[in-house]
C-alpha atoms as a PDB file:
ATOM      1  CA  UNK A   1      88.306-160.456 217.691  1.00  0.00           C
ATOM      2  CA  UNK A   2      90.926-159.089 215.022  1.00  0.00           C
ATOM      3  CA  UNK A   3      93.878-161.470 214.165  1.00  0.00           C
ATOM      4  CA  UNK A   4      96.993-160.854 213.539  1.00  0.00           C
ATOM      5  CA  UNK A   5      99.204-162.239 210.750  1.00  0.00           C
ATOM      6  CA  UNK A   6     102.664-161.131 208.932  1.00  0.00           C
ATOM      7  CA  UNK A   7     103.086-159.866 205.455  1.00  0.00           C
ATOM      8  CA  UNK A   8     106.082-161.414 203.550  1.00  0.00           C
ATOM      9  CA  UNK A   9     107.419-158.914 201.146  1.00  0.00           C
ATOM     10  CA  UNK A  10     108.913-160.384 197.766  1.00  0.00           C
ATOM     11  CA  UNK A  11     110.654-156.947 196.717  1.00  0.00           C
ATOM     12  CA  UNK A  12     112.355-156.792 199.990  1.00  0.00           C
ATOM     13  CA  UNK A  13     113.517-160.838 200.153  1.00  0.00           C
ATOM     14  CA  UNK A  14     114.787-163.682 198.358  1.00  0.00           C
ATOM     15  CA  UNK A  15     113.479-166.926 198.247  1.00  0.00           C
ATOM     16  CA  UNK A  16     115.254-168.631 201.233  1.00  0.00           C
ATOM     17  CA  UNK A  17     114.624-165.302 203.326  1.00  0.00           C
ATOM     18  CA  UNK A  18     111.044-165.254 202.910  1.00  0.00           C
ATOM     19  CA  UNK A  19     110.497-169.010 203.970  1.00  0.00           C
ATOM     20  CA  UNK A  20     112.776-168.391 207.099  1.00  0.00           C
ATOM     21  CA  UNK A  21     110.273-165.502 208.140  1.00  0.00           C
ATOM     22  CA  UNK A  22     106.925-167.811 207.610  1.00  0.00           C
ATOM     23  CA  UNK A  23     108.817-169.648 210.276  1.00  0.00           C
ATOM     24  CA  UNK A  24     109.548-167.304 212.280  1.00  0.00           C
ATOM     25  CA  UNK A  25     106.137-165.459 211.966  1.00  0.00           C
ATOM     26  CA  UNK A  26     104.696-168.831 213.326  1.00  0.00           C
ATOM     27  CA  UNK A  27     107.234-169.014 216.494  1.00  0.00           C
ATOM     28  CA  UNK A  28     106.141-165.253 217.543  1.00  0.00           C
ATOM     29  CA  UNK A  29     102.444-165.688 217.380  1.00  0.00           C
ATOM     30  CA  UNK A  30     101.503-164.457 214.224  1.00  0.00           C
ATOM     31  CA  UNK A  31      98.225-166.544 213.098  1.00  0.00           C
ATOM     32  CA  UNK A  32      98.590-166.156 209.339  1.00  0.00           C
ATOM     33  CA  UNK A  33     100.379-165.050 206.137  1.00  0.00           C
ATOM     34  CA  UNK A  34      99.910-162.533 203.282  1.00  0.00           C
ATOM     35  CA  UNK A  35     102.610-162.726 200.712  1.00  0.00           C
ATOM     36  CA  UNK A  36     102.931-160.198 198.211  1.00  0.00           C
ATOM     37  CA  UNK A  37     103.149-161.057 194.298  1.00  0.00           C
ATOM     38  CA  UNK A  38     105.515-159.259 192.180  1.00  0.00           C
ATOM     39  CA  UNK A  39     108.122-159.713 188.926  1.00  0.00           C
ATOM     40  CA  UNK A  40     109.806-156.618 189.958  1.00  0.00           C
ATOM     41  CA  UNK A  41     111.000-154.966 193.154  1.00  0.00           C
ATOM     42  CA  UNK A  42     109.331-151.282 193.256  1.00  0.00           C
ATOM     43  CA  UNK A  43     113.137-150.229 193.566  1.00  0.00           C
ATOM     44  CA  UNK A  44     116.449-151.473 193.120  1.00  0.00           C
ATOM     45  CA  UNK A  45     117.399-150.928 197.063  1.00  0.00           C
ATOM     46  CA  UNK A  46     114.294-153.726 197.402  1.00  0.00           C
ATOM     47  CA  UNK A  47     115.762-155.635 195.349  1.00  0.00           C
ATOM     48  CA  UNK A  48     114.104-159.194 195.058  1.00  0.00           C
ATOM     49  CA  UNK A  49     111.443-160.337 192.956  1.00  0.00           C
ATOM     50  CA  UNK A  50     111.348-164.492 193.466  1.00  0.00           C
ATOM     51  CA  UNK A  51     108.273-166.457 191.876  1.00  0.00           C
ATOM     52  CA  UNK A  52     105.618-166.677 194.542  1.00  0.00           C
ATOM     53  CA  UNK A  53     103.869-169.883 193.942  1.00  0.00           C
ATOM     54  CA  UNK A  54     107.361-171.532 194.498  1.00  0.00           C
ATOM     55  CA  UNK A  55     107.993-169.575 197.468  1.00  0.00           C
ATOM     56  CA  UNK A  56     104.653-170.572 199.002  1.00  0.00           C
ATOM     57  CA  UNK A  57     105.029-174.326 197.931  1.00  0.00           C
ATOM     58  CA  UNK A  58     108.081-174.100 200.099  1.00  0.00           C
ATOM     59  CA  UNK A  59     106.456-171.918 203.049  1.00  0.00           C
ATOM     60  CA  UNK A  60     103.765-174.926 203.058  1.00  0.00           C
ATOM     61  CA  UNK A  61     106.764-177.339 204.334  1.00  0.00           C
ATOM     62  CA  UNK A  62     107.606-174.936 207.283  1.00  0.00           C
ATOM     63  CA  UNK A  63     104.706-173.811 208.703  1.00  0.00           C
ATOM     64  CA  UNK A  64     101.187-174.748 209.290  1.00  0.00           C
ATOM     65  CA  UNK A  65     100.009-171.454 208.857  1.00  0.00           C
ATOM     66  CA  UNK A  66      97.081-169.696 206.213  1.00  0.00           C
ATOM     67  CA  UNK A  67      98.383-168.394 203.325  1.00  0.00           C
ATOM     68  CA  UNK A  68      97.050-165.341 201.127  1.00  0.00           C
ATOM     69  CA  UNK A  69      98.206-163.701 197.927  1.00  0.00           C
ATOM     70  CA  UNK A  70      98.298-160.354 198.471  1.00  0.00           C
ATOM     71  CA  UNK A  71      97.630-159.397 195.524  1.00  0.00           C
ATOM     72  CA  UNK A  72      97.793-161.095 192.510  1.00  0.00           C
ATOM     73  CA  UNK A  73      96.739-159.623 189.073  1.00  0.00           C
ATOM     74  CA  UNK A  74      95.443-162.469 186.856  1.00  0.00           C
ATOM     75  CA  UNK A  75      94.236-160.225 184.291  1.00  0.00           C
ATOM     76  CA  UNK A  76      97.809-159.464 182.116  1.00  0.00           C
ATOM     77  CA  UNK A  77     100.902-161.137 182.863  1.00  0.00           C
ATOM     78  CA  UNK A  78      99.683-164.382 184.040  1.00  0.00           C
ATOM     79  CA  UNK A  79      96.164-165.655 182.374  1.00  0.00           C
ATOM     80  CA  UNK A  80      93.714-166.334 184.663  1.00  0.00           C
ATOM     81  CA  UNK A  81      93.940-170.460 183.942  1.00  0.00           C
ATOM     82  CA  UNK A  82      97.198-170.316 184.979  1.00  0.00           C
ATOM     83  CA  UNK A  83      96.409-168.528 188.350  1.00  0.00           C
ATOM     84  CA  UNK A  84      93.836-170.863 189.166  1.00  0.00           C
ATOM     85  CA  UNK A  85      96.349-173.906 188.403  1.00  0.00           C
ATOM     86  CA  UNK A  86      98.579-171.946 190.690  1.00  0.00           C
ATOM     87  CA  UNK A  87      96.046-171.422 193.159  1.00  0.00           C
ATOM     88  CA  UNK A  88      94.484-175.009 192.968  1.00  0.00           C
ATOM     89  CA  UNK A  89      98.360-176.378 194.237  1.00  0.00           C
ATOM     90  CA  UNK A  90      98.947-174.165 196.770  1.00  0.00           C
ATOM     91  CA  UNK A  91      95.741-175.158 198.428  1.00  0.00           C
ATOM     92  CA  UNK A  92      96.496-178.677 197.609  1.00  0.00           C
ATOM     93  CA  UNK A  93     100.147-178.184 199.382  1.00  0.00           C
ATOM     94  CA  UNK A  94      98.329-176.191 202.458  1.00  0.00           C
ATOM     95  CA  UNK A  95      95.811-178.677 202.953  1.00  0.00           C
ATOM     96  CA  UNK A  96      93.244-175.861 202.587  1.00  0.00           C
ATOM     97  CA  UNK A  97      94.980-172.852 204.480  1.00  0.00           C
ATOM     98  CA  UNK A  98      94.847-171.017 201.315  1.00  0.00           C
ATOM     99  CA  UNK A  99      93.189-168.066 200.178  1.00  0.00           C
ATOM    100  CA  UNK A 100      93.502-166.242 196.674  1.00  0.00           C
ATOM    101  CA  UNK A 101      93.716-162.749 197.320  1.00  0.00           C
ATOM    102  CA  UNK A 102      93.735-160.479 193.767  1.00  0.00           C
ATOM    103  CA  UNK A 103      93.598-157.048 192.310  1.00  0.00           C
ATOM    104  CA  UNK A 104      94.149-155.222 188.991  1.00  0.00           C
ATOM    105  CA  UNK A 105      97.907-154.445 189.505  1.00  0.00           C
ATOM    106  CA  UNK A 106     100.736-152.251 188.585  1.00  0.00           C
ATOM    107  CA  UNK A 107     102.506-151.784 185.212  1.00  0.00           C
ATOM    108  CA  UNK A 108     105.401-152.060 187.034  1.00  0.00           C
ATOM    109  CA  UNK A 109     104.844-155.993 186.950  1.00  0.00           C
ATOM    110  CA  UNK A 110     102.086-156.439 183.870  1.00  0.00           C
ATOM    111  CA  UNK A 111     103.362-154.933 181.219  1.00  0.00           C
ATOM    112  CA  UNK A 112     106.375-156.510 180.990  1.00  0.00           C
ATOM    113  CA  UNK A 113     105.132-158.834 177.979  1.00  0.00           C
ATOM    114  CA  UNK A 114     104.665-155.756 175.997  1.00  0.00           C
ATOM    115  CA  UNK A 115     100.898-155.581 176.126  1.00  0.00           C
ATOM    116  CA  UNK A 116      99.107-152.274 176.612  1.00  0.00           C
ATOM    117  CA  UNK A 117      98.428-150.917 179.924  1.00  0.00           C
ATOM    118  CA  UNK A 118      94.817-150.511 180.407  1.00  0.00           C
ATOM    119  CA  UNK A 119      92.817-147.958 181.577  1.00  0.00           C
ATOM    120  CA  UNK A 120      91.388-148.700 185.275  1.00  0.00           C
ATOM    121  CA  UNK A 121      88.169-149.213 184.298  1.00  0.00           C
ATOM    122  CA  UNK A 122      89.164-152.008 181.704  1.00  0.00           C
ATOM    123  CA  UNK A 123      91.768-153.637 184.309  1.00  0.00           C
ATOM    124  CA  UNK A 124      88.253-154.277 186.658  1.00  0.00           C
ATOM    125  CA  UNK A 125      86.014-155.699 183.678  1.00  0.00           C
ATOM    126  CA  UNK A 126      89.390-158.124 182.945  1.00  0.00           C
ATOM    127  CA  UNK A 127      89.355-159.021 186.655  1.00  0.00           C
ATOM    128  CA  UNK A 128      86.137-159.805 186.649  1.00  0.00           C
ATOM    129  CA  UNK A 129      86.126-162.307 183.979  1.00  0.00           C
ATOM    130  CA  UNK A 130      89.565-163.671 185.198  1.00  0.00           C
ATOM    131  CA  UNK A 131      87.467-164.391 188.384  1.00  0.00           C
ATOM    132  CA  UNK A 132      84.815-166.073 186.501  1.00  0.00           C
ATOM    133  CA  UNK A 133      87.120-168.632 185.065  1.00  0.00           C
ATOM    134  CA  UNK A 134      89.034-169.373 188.196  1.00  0.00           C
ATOM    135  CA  UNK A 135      86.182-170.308 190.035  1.00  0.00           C
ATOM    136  CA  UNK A 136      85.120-172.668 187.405  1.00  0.00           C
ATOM    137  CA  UNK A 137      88.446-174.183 186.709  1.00  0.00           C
ATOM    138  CA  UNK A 138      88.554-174.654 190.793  1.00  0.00           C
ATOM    139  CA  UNK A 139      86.012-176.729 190.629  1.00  0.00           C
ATOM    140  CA  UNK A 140      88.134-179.841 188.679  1.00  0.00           C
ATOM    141  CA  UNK A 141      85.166-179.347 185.889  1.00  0.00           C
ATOM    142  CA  UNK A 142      86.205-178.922 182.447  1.00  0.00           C
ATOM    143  CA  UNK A 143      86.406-175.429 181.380  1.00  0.00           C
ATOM    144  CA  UNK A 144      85.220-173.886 178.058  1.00  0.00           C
ATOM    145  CA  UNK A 145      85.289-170.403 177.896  1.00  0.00           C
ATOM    146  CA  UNK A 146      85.171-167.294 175.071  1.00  0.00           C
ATOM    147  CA  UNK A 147      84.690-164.144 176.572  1.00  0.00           C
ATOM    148  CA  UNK A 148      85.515-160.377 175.865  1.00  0.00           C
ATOM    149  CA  UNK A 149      89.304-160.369 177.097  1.00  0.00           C
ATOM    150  CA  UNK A 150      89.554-164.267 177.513  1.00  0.00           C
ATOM    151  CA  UNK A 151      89.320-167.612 175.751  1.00  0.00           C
ATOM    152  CA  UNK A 152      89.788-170.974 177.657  1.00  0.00           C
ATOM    153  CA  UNK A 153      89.337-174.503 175.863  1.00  0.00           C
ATOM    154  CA  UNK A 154      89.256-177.791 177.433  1.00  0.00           C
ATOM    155  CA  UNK A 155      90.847-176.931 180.162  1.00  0.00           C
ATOM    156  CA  UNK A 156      90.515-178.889 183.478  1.00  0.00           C
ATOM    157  CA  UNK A 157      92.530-178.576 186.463  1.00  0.00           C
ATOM    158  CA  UNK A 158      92.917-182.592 187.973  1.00  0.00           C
ATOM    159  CA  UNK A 159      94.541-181.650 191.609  1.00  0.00           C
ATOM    160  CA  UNK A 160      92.134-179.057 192.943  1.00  0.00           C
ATOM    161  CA  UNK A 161      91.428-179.025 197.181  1.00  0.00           C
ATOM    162  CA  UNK A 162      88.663-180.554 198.455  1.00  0.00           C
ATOM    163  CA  UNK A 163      87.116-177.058 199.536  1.00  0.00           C
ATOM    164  CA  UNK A 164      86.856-173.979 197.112  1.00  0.00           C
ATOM    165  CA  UNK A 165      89.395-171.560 197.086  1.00  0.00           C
ATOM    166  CA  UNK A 166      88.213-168.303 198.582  1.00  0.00           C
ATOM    167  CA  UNK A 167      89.022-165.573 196.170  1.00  0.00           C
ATOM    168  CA  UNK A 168      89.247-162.502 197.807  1.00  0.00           C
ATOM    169  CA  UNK A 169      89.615-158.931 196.000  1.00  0.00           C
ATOM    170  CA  UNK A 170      91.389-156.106 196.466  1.00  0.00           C
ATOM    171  CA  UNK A 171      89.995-152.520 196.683  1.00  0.00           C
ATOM    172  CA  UNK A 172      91.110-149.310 196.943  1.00  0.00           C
ATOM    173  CA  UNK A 173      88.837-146.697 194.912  1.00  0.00           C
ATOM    174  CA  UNK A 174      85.076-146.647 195.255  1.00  0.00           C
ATOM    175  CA  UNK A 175      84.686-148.789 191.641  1.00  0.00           C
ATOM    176  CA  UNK A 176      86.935-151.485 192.792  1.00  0.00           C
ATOM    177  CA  UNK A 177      85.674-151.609 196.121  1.00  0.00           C
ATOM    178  CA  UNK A 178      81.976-152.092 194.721  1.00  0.00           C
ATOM    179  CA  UNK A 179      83.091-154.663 192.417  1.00  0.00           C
ATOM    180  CA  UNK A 180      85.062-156.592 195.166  1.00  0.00           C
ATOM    181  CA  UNK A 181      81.746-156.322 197.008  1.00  0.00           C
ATOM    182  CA  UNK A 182      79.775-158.037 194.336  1.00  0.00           C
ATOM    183  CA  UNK A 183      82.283-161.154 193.799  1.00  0.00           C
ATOM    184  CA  UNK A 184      84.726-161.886 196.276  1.00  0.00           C
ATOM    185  CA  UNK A 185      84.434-164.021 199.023  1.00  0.00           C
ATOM    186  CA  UNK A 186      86.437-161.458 201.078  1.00  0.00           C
ATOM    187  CA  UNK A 187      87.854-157.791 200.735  1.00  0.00           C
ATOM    188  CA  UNK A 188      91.389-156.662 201.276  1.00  0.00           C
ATOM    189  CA  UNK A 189      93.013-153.170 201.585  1.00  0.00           C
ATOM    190  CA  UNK A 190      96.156-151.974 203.166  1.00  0.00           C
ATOM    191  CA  UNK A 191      94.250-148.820 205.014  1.00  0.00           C
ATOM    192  CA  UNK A 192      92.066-148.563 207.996  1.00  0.00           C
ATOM    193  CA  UNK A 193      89.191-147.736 205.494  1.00  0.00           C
ATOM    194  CA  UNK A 194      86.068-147.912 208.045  1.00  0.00           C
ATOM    195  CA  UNK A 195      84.203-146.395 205.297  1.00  0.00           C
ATOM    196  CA  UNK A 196      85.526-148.094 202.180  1.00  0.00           C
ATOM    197  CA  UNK A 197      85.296-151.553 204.086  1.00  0.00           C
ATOM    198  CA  UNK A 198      81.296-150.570 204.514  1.00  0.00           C
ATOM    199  CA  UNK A 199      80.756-149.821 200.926  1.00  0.00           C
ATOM    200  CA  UNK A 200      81.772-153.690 200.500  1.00  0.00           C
ATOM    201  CA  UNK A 201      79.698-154.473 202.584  1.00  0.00           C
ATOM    202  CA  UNK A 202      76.608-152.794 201.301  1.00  0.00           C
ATOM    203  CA  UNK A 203      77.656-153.844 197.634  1.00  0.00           C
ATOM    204  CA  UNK A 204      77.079-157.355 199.090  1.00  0.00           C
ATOM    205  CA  UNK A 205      74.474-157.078 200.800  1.00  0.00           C
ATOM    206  CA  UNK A 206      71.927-160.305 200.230  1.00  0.00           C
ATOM    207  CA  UNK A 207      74.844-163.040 199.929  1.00  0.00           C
ATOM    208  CA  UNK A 208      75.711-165.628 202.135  1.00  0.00           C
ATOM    209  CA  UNK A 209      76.711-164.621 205.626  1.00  0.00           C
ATOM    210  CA  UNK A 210      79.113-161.864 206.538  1.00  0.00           C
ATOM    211  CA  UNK A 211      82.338-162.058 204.943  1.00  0.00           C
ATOM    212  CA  UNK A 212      85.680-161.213 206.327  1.00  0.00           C
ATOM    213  CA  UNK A 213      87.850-157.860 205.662  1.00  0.00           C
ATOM    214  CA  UNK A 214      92.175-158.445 205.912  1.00  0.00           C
ATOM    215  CA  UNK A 215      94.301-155.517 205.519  1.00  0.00           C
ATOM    216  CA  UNK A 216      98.045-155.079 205.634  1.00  0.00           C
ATOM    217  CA  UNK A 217     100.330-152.365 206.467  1.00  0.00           C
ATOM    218  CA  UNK A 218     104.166-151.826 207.377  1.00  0.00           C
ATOM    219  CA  UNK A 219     106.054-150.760 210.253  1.00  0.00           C
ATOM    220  CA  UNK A 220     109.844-150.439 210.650  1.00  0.00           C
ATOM    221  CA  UNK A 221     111.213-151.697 214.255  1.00  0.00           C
ATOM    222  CA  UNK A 222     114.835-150.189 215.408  1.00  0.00           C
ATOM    223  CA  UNK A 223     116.205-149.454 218.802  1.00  0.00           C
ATOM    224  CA  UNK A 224     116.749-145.743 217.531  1.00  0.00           C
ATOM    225  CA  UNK A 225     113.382-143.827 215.799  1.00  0.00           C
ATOM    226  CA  UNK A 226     115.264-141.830 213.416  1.00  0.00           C
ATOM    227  CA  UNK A 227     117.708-144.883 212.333  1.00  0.00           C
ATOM    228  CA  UNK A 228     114.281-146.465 211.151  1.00  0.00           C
ATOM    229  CA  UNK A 229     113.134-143.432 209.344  1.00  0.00           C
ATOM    230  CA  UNK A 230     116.414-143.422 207.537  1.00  0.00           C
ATOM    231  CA  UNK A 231     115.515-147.100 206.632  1.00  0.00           C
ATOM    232  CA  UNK A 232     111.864-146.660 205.659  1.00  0.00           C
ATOM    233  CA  UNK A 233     113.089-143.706 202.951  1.00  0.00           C
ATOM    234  CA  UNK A 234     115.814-145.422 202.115  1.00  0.00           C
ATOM    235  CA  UNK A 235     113.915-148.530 201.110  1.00  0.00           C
ATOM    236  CA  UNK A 236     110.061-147.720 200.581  1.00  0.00           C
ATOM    237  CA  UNK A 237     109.794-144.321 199.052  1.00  0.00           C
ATOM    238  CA  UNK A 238     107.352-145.378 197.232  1.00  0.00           C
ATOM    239  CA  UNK A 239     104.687-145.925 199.804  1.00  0.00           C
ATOM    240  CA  UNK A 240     104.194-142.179 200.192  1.00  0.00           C
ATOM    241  CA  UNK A 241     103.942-141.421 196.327  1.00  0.00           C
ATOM    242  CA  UNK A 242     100.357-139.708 195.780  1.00  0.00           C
ATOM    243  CA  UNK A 243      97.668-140.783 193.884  1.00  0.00           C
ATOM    244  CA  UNK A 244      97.794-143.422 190.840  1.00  0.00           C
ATOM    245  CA  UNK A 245     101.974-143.646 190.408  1.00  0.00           C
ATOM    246  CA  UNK A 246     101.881-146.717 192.200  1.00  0.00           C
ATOM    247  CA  UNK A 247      99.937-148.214 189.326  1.00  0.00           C
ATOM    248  CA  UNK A 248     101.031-146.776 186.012  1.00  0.00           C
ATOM    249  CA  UNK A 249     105.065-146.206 186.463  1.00  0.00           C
ATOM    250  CA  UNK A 250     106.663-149.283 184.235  1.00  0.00           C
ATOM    251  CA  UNK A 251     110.077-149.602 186.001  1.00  0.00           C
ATOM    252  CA  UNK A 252     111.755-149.590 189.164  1.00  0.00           C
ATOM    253  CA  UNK A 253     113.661-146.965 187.777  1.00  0.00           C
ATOM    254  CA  UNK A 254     111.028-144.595 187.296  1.00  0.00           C
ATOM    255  CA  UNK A 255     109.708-145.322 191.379  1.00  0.00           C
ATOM    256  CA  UNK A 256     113.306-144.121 191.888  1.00  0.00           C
ATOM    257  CA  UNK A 257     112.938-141.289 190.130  1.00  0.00           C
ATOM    258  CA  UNK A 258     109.501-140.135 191.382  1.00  0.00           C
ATOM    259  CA  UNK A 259     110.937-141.223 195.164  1.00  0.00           C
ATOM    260  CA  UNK A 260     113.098-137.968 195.130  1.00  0.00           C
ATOM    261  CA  UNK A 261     110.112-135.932 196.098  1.00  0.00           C
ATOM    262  CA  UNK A 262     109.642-138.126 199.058  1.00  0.00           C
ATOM    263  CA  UNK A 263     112.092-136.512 202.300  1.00  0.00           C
ATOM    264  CA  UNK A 264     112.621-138.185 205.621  1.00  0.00           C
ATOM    265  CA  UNK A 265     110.083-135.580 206.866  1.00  0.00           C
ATOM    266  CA  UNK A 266     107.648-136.947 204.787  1.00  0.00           C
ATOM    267  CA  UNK A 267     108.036-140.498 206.674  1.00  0.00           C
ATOM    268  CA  UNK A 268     108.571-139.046 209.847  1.00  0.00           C
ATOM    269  CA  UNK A 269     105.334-137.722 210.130  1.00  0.00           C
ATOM    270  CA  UNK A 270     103.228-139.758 208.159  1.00  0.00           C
ATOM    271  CA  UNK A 271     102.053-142.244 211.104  1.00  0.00           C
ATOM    272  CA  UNK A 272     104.360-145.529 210.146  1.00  0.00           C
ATOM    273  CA  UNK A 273     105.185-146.952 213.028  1.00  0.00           C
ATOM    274  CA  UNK A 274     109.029-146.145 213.723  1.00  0.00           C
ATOM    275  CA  UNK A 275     111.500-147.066 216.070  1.00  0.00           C
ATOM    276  CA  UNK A 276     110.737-149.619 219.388  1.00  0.00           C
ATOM    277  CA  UNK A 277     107.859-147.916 221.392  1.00  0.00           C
ATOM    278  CA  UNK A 278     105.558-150.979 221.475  1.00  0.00           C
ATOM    279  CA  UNK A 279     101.781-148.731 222.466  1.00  0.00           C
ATOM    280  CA  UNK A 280     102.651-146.466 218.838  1.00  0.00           C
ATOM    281  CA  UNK A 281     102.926-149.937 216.467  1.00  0.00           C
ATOM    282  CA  UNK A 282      99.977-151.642 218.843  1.00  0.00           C
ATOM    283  CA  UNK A 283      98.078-148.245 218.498  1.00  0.00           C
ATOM    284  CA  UNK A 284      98.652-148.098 214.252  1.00  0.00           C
ATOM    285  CA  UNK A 285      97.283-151.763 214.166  1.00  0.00           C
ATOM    286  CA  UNK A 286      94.035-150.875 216.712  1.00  0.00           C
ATOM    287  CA  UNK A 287      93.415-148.302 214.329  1.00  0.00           C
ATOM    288  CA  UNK A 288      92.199-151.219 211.164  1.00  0.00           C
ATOM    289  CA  UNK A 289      90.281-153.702 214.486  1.00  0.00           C
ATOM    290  CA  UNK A 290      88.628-150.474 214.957  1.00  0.00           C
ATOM    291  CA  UNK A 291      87.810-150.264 211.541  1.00  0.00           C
ATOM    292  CA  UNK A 292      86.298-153.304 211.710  1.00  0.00           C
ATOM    293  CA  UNK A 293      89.151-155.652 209.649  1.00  0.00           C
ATOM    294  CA  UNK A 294      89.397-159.123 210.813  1.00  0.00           C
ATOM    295  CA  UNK A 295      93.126-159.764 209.796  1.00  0.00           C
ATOM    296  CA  UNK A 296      95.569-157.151 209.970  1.00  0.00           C
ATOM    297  CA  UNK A 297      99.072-158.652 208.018  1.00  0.00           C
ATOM    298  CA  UNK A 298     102.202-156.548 209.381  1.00  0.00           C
ATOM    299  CA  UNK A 299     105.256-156.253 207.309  1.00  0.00           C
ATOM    300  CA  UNK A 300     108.817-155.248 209.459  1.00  0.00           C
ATOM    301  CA  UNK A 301     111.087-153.064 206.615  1.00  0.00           C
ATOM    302  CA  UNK A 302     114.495-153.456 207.002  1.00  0.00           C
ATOM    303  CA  UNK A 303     116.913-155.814 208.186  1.00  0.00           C
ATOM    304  CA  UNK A 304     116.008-157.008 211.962  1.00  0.00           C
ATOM    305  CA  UNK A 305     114.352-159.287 211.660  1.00  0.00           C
ATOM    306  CA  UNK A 306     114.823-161.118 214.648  1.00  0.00           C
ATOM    307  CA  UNK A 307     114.554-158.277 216.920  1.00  0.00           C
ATOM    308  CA  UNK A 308     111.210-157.556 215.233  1.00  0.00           C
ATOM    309  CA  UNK A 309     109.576-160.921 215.949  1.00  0.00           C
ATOM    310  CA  UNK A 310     110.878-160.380 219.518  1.00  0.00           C
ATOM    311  CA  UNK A 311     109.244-157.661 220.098  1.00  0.00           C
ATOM    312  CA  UNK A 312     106.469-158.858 218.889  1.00  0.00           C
ATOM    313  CA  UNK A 313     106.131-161.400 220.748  1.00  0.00           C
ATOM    314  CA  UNK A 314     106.875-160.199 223.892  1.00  0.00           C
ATOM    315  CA  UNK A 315     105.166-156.468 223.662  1.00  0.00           C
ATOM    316  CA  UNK A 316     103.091-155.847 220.961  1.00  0.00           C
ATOM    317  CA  UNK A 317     101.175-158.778 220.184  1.00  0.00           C
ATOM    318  CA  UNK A 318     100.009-159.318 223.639  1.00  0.00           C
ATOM    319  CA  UNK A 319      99.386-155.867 223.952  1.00  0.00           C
ATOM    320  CA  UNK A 320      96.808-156.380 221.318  1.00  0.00           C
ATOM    321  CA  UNK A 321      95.362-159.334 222.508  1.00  0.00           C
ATOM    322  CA  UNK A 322      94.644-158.010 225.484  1.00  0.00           C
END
């Protein structure tokens, strides 16, 4: 049966908000946690960028629930050792509710250091390797390493969990999908992707046991429909900009810019869940069980967020459930 967790947004919250929500994801019935991984907000309305390993140190005091990058790009702005020192503590803190969940990112966040911006089918050969050597460091074995993008030495990572970290991939075109489905231990996307979600499959075929699919997606509770439209444009433009944007525009600014083309009509009918009827937000999270996900993460935009863990709790999670 499909699970159902909340996604914390970074852009949208500080720090202290974000750890509030984990708790208040738990109290509603929400079994588990993405959290998303940025430096910068996709727009200045967003707003928030905080570090995420700090945030989910702190969400590991308040709640006892699994925890899952979603994503983060190891490849650029953070070298893979790092990330896998990052991801070794956060298990450590969760006592093993953590899962590693990565992708090739956005220049919006990786290019900040001034290094190139590379082509898509470079950013998957550096994920690849980055994989590699987080596994290995993961381990607590000392790590030597000279590859084609990256060079480790001596490197050994002394608090590691007693488990490995699951490193899960994300995938959105058909080359990153069939590369999540040759080395991650699980596959994440943000649409109901019945089809995509069975290419990772196939591309695994002959591992070790069936491994599970999480998706995430957004939804924007208000007592009035078109008050939540208003917030959705107002706040996540950039959701409905087409094709690669999302992943070579350097600046907030530019999402801003690019964001004019996007019109309330454009959110209105493009399926988001919108105002408070509980069957249309159960009905857009069927939609990815049907699909055949087993963890669908739901993020509430805007600012009720107590009204939106209420209603989840009393009519749409049980609503799924049942």
């Amino acid at each position: 049966m499909t699970e159902y967790g909340y996604f914390l947004a970074c852009e949208d919250h500080g720090p202290k908000a974000l750890v509030e929500q984990a708790r208040m994801a738990e109290q509603a019935g929400f079994t588990s946690l993405w959290i998303s991984d940025h430096y910068h907000p996709w727009n200045d309305v967003q707003g928030h960028s905080p570090f995420v390993w700090s945030v989910i140190g702190a969400i590991s005091r308040v709640t006892s629930l699994p925890v899952q990058t979603a994503v983060t790009c190891p490849t650029v702005r953070v070298h893979p050792a790092v990330v896998a020192q990052a991801a070794a503590t956060s298990a450590v803190l969760l006592e093993g509710r953590f899962r590693l969940g990565v992708g090739t990112g956005e220049a919006l966040n990786e290019h900040i250091l001034g290094d190139p911006w590379p082509r898509a089918a470079v950013r998957l050969e550096m994920l690849e390797e980055a994989v590699g050597i987080i596994r290995r460091l993961l381990t607590g074995e000392e790590v030597n390493h000279r590859g084609r993008h990256y060079t480790v030495e001596n490197a050994r990572l002394y608090d590691v969990p007693e488990e490995p970290v699951p490193v899960d991939v994300s995938g959105f075109g058909p080359a990153a999908i069939e590369l999540a489905g040759r080395i991650a231990n699980g596959f994440i996307t943000t649409m109901p992707d019945a089809e995509g979600l069975e290419r990772f499959r196939r591309a695994g075929e002959g591992g070790s046991g069936r491994r599970p699919a999480f998706a995430g997606t957004k939804v924007c509770y208000a007592r009035d429909r078109d008050e939540a439209v208003r917030v959705t444009h107002r706040r996540w433009p950039n959701m409905f900009l087409p094709g690669e944007l999302g992943q070579v525009l350097p600046t907030p600014a530019h999402f801003a810019q690019a964001s004019e083309l996007v019109t309330e009509e454009t959110v209105a009918s493009s399926g988001l869940p919108c105002g408070d009827d509980p069957e249309e937000h159960a009905r857009a999270l069927r939609a990815f069980a049907d699909a055949g996900f087993d963890v669908v993460h739901v993020n509430q935009i805007g600012p009720d967020l107590k009204g939106f863990f209420d209603f989840y709790r009393d009519e749409v999670l049980p609503r799924l459930k049942g």
